[in-house]
Protein backbone atom coordinates (compact mmCIF):
# COMPACT_ATOMS: atom_id res chain seq x y z
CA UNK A 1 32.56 -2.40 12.63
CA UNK A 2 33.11 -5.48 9.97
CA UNK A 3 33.55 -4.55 6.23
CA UNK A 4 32.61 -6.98 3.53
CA UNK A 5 34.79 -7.36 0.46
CA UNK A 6 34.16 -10.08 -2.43
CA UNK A 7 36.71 -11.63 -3.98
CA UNK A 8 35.27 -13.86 -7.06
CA UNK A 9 32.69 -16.20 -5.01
CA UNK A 10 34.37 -15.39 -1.52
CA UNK A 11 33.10 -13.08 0.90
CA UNK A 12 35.72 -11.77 3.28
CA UNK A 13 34.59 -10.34 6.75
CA UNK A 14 36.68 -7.26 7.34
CA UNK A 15 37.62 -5.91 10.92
CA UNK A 16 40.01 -3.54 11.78
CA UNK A 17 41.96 -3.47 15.14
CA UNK A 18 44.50 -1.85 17.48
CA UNK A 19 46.73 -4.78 15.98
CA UNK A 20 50.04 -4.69 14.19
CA UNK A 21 50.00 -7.29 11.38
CA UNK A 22 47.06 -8.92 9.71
CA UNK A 23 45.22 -12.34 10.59
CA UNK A 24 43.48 -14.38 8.16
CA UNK A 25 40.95 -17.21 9.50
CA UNK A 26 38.72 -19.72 7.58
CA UNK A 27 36.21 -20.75 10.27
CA UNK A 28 34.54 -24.24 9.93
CA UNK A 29 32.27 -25.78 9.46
CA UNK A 30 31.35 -23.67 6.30
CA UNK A 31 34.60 -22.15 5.16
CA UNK A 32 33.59 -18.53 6.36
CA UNK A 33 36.92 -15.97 5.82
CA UNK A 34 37.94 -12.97 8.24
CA UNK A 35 40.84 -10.91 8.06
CA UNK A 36 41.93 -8.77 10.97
CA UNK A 37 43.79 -6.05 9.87
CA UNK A 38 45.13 -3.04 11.77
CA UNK A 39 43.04 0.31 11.97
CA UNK A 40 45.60 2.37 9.43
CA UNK A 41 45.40 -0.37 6.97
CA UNK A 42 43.79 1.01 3.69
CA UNK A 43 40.98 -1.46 2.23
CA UNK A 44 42.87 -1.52 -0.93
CA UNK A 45 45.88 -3.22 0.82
CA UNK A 46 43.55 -5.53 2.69
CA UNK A 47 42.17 -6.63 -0.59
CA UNK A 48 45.86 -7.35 -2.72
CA UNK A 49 46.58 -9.37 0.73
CA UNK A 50 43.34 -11.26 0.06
CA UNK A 51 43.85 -11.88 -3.06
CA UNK A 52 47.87 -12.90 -2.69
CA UNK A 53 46.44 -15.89 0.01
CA UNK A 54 43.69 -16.65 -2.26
CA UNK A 55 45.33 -20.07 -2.92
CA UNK A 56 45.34 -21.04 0.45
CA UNK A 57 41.90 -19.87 1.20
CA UNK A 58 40.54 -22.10 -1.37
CA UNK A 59 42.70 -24.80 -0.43
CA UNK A 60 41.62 -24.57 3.73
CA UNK A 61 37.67 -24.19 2.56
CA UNK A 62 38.26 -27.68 0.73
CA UNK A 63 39.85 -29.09 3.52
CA UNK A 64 36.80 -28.43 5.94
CA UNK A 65 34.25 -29.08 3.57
CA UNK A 66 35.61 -32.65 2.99
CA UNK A 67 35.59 -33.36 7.24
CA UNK A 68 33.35 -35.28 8.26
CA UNK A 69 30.92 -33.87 10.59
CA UNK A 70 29.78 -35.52 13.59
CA UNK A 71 26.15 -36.51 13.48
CA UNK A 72 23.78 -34.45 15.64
CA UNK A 73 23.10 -36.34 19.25
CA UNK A 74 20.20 -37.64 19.96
């Protein structure tokens, strides 16, 4: 089930997983964030890693907001 944490003006989709290490995605076309972290992973430590790539979020969510987008087909 996804959690939801905010960090400033970015909302960060949550899910835990059977996984070992964490995974951080910004999805285009809009920028959206995920992190996968692994089930024993407390929320607190999921937040201080969102926060430590904050940076590079920012920086990836300007880089696919500046794309062009294809226009829709006729």
């Amino acid at each position: 089930m996804p959690t939801q944490i905010q960090l400033g003006e970015i909302a960060v989709e949550v899910v835990r997983k059977g996984i070992k290490n964490v995974h951080l995605s910004v999805h285009p076309p809009t920028g959206r964030v995920t992190i996968a972290a692994p089930s024993r992973m407390s929320l607190d430590t999921i937040r201080v890693f969102a926060i430590s790539k904050l940076g590079w979020i920012r920086q990836q969510q300007k880089k696919l907001l500046e794309q062009e987008r294809e226009t829709p087909r006729e």
